[in-house]
PDB file of N, CA and C in Angstrom:
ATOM      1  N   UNK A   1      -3.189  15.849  -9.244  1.00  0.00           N
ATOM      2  CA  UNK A   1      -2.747  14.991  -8.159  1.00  0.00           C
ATOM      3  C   UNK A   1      -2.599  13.567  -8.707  1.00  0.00           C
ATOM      4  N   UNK A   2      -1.497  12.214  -8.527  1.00  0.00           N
ATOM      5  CA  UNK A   2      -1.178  11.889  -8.689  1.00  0.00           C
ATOM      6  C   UNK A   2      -2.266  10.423  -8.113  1.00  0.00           C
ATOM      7  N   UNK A   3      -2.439   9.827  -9.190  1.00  0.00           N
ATOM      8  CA  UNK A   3      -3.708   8.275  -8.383  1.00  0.00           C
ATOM      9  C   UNK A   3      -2.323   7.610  -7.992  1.00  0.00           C
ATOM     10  N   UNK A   4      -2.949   6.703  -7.511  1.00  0.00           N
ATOM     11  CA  UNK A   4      -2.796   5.146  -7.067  1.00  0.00           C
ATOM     12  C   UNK A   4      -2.972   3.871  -8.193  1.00  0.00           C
ATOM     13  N   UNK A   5      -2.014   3.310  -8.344  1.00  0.00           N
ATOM     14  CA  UNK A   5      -2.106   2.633  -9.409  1.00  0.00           C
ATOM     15  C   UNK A   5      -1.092   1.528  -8.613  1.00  0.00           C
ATOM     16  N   UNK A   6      -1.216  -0.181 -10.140  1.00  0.00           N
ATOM     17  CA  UNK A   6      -1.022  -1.438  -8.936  1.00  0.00           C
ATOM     18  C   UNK A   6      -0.131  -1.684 -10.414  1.00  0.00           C
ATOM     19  N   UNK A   7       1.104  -2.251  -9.757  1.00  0.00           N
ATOM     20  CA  UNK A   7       2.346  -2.583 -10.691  1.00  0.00           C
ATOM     21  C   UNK A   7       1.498  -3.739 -11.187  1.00  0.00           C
ATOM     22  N   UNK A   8       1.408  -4.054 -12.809  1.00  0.00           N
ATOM     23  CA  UNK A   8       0.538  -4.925 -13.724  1.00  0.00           C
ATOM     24  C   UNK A   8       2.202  -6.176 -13.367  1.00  0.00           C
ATOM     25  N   UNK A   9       2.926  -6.093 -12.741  1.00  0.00           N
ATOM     26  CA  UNK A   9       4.403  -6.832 -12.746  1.00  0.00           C
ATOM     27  C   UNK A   9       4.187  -7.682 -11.526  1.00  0.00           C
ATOM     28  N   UNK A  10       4.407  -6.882 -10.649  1.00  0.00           N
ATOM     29  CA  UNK A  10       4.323  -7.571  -8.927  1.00  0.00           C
ATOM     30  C   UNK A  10       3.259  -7.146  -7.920  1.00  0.00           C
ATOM     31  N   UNK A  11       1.808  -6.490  -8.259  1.00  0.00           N
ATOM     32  CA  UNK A  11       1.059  -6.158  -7.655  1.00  0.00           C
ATOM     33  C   UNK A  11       0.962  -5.130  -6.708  1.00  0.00           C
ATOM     34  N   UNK A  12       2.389  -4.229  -6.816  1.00  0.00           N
ATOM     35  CA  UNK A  12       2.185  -3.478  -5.356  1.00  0.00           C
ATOM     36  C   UNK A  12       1.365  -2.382  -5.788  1.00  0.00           C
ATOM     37  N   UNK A  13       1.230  -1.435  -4.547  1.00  0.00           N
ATOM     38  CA  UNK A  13       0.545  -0.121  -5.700  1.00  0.00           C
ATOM     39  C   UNK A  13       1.419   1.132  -5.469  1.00  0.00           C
ATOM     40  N   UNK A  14       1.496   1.820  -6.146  1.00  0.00           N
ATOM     41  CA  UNK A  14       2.582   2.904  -5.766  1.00  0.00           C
ATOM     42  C   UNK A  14       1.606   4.109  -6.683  1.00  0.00           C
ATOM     43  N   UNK A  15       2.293   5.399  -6.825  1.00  0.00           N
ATOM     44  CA  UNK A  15       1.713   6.322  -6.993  1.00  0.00           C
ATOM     45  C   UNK A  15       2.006   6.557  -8.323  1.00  0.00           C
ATOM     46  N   UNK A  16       1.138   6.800  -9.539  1.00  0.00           N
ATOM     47  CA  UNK A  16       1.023   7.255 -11.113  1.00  0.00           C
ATOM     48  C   UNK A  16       2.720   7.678 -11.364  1.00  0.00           C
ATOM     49  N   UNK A  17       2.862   8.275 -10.659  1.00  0.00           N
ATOM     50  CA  UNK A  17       4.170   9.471 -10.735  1.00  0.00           C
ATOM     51  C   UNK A  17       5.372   8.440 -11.187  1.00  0.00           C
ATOM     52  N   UNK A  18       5.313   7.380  -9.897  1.00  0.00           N
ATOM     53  CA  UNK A  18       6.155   6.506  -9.822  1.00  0.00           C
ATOM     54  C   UNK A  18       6.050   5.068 -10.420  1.00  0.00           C
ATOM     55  N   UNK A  19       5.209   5.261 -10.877  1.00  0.00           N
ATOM     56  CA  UNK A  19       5.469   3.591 -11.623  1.00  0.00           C
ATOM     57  C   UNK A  19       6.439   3.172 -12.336  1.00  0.00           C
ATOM     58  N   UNK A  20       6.941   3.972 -13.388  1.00  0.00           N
ATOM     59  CA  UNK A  20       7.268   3.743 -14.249  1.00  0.00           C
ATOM     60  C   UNK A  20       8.802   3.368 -13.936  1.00  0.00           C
ATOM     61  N   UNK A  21       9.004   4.393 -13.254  1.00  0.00           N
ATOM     62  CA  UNK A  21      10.454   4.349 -12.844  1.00  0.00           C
ATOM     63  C   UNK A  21      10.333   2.547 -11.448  1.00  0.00           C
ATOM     64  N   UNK A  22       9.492   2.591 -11.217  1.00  0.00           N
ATOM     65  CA  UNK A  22       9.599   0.939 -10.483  1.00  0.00           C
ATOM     66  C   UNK A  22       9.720  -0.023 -11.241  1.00  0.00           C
ATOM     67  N   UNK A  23       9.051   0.179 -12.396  1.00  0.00           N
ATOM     68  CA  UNK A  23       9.185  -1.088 -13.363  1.00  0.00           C
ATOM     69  C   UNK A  23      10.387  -0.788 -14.208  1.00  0.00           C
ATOM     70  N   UNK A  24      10.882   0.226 -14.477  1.00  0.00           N
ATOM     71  CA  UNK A  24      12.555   0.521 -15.221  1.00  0.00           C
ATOM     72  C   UNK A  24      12.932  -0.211 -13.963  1.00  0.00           C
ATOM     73  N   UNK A  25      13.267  -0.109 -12.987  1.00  0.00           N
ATOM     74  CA  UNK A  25      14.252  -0.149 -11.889  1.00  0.00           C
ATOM     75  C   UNK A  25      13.646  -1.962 -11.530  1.00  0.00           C
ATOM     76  N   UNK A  26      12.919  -2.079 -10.811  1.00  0.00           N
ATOM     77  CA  UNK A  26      12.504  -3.436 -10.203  1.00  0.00           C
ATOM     78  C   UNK A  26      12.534  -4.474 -11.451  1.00  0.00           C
ATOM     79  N   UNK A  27      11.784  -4.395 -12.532  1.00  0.00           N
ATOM     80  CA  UNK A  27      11.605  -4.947 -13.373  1.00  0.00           C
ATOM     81  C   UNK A  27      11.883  -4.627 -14.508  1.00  0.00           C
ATOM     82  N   UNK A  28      13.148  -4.087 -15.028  1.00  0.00           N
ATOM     83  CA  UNK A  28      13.364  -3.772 -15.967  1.00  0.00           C
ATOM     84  C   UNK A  28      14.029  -4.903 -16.982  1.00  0.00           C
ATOM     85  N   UNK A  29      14.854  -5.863 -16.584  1.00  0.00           N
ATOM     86  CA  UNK A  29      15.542  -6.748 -17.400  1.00  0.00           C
ATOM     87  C   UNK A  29      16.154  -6.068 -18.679  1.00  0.00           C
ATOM     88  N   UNK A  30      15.969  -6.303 -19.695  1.00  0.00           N
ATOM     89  CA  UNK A  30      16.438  -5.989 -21.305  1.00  0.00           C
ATOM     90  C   UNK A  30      15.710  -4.761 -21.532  1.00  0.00           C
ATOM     91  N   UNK A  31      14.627  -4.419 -21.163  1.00  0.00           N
ATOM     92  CA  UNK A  31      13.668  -3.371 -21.220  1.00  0.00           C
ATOM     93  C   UNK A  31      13.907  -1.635 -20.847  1.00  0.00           C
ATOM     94  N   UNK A  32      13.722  -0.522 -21.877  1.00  0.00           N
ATOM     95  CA  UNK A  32      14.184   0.244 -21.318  1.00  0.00           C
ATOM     96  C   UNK A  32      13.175   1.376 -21.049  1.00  0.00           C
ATOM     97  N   UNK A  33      11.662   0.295 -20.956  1.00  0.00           N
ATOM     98  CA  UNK A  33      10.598   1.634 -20.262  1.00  0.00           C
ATOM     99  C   UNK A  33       9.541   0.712 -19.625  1.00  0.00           C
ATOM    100  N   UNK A  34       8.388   0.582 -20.125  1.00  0.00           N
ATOM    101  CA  UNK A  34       7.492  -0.509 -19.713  1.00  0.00           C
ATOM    102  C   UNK A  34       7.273  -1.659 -20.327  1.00  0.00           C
ATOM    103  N   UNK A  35       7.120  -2.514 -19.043  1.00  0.00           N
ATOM    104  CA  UNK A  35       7.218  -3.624 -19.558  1.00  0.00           C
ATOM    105  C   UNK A  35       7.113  -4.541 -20.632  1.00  0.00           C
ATOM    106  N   UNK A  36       7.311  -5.215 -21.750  1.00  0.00           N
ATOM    107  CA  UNK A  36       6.843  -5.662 -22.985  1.00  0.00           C
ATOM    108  C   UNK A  36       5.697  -6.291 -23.107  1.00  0.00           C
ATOM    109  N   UNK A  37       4.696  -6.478 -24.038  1.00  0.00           N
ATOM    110  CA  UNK A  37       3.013  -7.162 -23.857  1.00  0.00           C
ATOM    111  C   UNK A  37       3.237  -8.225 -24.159  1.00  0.00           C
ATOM    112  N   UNK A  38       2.064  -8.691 -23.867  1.00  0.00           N
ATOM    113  CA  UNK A  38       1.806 -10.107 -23.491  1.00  0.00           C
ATOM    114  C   UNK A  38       2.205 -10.842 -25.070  1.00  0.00           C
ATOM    115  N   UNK A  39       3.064 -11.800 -24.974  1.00  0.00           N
ATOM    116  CA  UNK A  39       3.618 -12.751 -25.602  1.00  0.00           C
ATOM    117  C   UNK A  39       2.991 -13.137 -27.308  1.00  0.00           C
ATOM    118  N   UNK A  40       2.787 -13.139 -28.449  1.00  0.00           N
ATOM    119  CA  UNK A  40       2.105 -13.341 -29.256  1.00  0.00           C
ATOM    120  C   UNK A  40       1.705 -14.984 -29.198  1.00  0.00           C
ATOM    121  N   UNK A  41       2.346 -15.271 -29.057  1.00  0.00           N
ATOM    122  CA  UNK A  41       2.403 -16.940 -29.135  1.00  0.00           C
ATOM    123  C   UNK A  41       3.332 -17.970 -28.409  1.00  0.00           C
ATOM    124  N   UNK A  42       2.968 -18.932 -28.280  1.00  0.00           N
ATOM    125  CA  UNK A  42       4.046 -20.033 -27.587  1.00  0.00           C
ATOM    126  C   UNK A  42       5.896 -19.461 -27.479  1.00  0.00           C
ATOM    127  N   UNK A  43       5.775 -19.339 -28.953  1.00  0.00           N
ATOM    128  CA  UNK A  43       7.410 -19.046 -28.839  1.00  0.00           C
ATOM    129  C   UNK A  43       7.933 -18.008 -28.350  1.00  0.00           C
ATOM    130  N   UNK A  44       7.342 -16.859 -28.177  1.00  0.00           N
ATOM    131  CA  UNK A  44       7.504 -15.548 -27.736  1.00  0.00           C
ATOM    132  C   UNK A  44       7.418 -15.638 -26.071  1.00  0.00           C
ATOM    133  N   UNK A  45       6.496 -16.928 -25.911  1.00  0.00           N
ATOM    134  CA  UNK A  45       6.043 -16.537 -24.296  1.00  0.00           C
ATOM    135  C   UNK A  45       7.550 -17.480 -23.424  1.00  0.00           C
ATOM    136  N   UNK A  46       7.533 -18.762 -24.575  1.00  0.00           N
ATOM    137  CA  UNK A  46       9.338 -19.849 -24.012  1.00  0.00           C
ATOM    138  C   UNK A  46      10.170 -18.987 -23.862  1.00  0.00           C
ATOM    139  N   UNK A  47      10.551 -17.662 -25.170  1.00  0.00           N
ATOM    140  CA  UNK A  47      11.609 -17.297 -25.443  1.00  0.00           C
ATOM    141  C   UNK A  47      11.548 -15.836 -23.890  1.00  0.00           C
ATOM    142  N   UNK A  48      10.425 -15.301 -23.784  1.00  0.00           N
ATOM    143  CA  UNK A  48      10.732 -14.503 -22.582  1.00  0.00           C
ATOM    144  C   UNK A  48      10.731 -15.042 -21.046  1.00  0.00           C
ATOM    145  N   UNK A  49      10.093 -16.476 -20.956  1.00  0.00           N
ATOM    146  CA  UNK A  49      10.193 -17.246 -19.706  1.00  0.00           C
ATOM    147  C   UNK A  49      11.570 -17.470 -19.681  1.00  0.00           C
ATOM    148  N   UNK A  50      12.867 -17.956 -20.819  1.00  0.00           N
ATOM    149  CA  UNK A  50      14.345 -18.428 -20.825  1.00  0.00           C
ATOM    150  C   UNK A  50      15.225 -17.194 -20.354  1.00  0.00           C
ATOM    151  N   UNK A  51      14.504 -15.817 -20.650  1.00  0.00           N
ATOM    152  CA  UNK A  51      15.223 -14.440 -20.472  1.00  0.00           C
ATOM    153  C   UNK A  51      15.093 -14.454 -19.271  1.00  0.00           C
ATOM    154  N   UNK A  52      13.998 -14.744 -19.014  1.00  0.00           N
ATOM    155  CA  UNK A  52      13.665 -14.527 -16.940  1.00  0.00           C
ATOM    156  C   UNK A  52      14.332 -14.985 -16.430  1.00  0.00           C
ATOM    157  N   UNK A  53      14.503 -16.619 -16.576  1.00  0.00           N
ATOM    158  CA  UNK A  53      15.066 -17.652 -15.714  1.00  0.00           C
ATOM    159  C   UNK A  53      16.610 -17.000 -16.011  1.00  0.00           C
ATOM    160  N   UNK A  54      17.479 -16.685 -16.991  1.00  0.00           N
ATOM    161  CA  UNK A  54      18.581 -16.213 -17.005  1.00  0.00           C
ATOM    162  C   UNK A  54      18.861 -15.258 -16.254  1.00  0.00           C
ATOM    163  N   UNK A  55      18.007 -14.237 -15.627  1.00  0.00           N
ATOM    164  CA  UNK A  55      17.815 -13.280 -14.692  1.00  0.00           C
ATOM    165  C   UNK A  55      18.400 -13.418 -13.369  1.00  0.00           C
ATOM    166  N   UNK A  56      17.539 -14.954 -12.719  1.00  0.00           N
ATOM    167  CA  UNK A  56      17.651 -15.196 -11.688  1.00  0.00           C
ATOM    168  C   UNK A  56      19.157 -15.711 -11.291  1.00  0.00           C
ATOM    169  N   UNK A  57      19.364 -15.580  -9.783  1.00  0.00           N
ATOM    170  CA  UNK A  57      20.170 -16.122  -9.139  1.00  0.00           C
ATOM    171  C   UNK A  57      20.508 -17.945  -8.824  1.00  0.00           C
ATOM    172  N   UNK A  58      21.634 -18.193  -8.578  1.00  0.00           N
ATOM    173  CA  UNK A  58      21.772 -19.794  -9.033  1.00  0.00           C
ATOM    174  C   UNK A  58      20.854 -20.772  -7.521  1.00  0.00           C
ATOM    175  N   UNK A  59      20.702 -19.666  -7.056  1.00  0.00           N
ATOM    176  CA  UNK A  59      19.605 -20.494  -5.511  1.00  0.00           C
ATOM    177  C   UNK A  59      18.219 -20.390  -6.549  1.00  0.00           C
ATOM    178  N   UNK A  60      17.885 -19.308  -6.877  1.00  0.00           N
ATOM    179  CA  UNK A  60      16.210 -19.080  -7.309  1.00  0.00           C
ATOM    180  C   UNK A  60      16.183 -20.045  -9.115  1.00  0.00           C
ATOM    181  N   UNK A  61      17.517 -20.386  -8.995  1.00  0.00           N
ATOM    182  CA  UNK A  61      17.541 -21.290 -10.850  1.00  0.00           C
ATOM    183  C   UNK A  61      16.840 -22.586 -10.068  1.00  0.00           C
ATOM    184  N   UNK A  62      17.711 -22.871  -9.234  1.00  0.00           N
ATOM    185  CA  UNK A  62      18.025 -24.239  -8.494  1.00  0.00           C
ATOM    186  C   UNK A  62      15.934 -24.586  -8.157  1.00  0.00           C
ATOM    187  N   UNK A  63      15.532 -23.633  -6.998  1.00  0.00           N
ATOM    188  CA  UNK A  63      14.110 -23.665  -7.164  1.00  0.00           C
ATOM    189  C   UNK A  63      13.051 -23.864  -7.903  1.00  0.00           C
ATOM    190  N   UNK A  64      13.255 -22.680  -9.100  1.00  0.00           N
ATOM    191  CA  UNK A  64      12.529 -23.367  -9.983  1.00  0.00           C
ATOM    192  C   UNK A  64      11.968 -24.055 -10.702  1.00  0.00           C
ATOM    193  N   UNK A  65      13.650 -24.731 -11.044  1.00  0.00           N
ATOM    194  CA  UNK A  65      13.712 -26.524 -11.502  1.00  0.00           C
ATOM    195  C   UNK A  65      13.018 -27.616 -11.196  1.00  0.00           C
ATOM    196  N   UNK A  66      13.217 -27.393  -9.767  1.00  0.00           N
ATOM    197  CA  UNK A  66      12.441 -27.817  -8.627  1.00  0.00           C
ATOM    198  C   UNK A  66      10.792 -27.808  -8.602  1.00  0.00           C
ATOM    199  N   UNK A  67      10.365 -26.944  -8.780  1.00  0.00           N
ATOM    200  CA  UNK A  67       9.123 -26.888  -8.934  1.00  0.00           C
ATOM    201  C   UNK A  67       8.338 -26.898 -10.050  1.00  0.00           C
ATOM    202  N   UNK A  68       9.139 -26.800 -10.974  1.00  0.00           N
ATOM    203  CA  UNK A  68       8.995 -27.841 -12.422  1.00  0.00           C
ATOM    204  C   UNK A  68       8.808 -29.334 -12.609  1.00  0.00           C
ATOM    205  N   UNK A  69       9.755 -29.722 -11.768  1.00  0.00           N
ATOM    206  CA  UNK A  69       9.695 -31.108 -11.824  1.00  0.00           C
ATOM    207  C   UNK A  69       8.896 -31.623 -10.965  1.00  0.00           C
ATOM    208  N   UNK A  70       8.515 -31.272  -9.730  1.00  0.00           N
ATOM    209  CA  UNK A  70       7.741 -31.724  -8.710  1.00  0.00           C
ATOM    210  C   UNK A  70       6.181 -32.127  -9.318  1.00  0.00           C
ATOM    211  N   UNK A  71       5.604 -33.281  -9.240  1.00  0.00           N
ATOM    212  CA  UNK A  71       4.273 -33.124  -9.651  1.00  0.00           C
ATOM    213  C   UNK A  71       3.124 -32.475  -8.713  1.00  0.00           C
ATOM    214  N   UNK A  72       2.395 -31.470  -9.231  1.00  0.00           N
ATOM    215  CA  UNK A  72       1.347 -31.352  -8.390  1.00  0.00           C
ATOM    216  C   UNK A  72       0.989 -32.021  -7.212  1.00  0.00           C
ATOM    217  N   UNK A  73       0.554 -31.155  -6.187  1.00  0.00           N
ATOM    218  CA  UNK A  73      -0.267 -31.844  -5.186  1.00  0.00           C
ATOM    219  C   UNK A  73      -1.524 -32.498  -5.634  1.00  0.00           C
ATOM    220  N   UNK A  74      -1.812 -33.617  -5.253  1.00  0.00           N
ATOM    221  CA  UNK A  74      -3.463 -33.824  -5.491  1.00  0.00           C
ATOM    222  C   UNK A  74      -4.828 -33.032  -4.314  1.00  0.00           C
ATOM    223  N   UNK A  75      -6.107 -32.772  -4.609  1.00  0.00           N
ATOM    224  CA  UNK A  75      -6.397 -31.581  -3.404  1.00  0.00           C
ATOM    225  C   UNK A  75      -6.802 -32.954  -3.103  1.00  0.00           C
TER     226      UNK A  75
END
């Protein structure tokens, strides 16, 4: 029988069976199974943050920018 398991991507949880094919499909980008590991270093982590942002749509580019540049709230 098939567990319950939580996308390591976007948190949802879906069933063993199906993960994989959520992260091909939802999150697949350049990727043609699971997702790639965690970044070795600075340049690896710029060079897959520039792949992302190329991903997005020119409203969700526009946002981001945005919240790049914005300085923190103070609490």
């Amino acid at each position: 029988m098939p567990d319950t398991v939580r996308c390591d991507v976007c948190g949802r949880l879906f069933s063993s069976r199906h993960l994989n094919s959520h992260k091909r499909l939802s999150h697949g980008g350049n990727t043609a199974g699971p997702i790639a590991e965690n970044p070795k270093n600075d340049q690896d982590a710029m060079r897959r943050i520039v792949d992302l942002f190329g991903g997005l749509s020119k409203e969700n580019k526009k946002n981001v920018l945005y919240r790049l540049t914005v300085p923190p709230a103070t609490p």
